[in-house]
Structures are given as C-alpha cells and as structure tokens.
Protein backbone atom coordinates (compact mmCIF):
# COMPACT_ATOMS: atom_id res chain seq x y z
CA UNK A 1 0.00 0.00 0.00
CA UNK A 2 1.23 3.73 -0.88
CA UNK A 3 0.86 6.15 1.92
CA UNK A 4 -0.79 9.13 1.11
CA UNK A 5 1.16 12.29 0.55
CA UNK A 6 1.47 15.09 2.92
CA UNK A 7 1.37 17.50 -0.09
CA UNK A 8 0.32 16.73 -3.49
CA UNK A 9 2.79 19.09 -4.97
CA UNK A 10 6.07 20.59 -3.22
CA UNK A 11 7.39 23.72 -4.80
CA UNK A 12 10.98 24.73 -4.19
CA UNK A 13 12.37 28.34 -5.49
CA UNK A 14 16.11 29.00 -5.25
CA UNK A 15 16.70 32.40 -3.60
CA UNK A 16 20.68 31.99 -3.02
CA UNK A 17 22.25 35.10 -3.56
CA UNK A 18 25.90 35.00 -4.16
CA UNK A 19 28.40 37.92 -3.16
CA UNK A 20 30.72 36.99 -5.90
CA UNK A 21 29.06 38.48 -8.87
CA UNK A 22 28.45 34.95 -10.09
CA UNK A 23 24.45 34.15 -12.15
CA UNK A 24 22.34 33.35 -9.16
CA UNK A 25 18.79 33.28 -8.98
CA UNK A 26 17.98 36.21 -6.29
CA UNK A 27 19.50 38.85 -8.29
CA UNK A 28 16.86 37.54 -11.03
CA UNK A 29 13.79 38.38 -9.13
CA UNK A 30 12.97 34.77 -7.62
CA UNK A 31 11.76 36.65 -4.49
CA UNK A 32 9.15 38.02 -6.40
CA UNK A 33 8.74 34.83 -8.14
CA UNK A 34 8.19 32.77 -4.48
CA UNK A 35 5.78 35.58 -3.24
CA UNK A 36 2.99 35.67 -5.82
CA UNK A 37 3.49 31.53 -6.12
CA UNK A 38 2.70 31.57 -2.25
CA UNK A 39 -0.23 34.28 -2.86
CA UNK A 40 -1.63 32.24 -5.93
CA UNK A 41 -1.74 29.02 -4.47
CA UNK A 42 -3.37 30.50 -1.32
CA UNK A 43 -5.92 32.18 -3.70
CA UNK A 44 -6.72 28.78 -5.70
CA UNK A 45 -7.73 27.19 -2.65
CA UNK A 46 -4.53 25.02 -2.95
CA UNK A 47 -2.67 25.55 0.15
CA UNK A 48 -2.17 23.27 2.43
CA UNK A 49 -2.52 19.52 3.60
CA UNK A 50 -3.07 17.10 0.52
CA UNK A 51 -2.34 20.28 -1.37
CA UNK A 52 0.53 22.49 -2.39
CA UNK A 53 3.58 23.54 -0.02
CA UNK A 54 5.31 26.85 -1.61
CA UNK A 55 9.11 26.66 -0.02
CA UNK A 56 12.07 28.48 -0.59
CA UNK A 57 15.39 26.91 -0.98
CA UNK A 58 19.21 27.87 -0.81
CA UNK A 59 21.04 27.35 -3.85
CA UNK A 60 19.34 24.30 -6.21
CA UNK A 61 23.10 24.11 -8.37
CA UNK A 62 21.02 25.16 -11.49
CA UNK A 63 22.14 29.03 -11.49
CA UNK A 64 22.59 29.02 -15.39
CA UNK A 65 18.80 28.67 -15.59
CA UNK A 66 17.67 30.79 -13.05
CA UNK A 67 15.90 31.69 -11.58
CA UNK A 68 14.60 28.39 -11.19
CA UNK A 69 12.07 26.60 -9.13
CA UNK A 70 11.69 22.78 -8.87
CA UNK A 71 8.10 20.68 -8.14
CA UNK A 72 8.21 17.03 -6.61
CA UNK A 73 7.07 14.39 -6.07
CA UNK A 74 7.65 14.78 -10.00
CA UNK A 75 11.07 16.61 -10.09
CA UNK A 76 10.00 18.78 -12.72
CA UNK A 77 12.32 21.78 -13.23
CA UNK A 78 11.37 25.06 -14.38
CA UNK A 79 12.83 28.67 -15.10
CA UNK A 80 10.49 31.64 -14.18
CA UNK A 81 10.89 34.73 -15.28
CA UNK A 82 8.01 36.59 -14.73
CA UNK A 83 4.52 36.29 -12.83
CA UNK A 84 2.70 35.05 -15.97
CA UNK A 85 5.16 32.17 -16.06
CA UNK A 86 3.85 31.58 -11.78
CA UNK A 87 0.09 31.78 -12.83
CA UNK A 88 0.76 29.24 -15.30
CA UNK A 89 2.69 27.04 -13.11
CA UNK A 90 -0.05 27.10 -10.47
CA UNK A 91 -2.45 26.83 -12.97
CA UNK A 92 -1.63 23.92 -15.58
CA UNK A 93 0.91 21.88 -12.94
CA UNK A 94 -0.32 22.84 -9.67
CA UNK A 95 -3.49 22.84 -10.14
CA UNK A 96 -4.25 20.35 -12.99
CA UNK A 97 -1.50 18.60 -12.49
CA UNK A 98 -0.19 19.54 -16.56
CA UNK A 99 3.78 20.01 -16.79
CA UNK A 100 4.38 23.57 -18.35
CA UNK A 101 6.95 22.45 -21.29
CA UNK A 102 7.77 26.04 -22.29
CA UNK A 103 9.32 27.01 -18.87
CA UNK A 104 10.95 23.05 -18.41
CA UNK A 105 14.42 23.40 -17.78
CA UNK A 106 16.87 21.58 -19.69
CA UNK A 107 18.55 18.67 -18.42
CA UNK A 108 21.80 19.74 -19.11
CA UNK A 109 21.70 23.33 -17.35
CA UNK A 110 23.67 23.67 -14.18
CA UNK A 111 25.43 25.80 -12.33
C-alpha cells in the first residue's frame, strides 16, 4: 500500500544570492517569483494539507537557468521569469496537475 502524501505538490524556489558576482537566482527576481506563487496558491484554494507547499530553498546548483524553481514528487524543473510564467505554473501543474513544457528546464543546465 502507498501512503498518502502530505502534499500533493512541493514547490521549491532558489533564492541563493551569491556575493561573488556569479548568475544566481535572487538577483533575477525569484523573491518576487516565491511571493505571488505563495499568494496564488493560497488564492486557488490550494494551500495546504493534501495540497501544495510553496518553499524556498538555498542554492538548487542550477544558477545558469535561473531563476529556477523545482516541483516534486515529479522533479519537474522550471525557469520563471516573470509572474505570468507563476500563474501558469499554479495553474496547468499545480493545479491540474499539466507540466508547463515552455518554462521546463533543460537537463543539461547547471550551475
């Protein structure tokens, strides 16, 4: 028997910011990013137990993408740029469970 998930969807955003000048994903607005996912999901009705967790992360080791934001139990990668890339992330993934190919990171992006 499977247990049940706590969450039906777990989304991480990196918000590592690194003093070094090198790409990282807080100087790309993944604040902003994380905020309106967290307000979104509330809004849907999505929050919560047997829902959607909205977590931020330290650095994921995909800075060449960022900013980028990662949703298990599916490990599906994505770069988000702007708010309209969130809303359809909650939307089609979150929400109806549909993997947004546009944003999908590539495999072979890294740090």
């Amino acid at each position: 028997m499977t247990p049940t998930p706590y969450y039906k969807h777990h989304i991480f955003f990196c918000l590592n910011q690194r003093e070094n000048g090198q790409d990282c994903c807080a100087n790309l607005g993944a604040q902003a990013s994380f905020d309106h996912c967290k307000a979104q999901v509330k809004a849907a009705g999505l929050a919560g137990v047997g829902g959607v967790r909205v977590n931020k992360a330290g650095c994921l080791d995909r800075c060449a993408g960022g900013p980028v934001a990662v949703v298990y139990p599916q490990g599906v990668w994505y770069t988000v740029m702007d708010n309209h890339d969130v809303d359809e992330i909650v939307q089609s993934h979150l929400k109806n469970g549909q993997v947004v190919e546009r944003l999908v990171l590539p495999a072979d992006v890294g740090r």
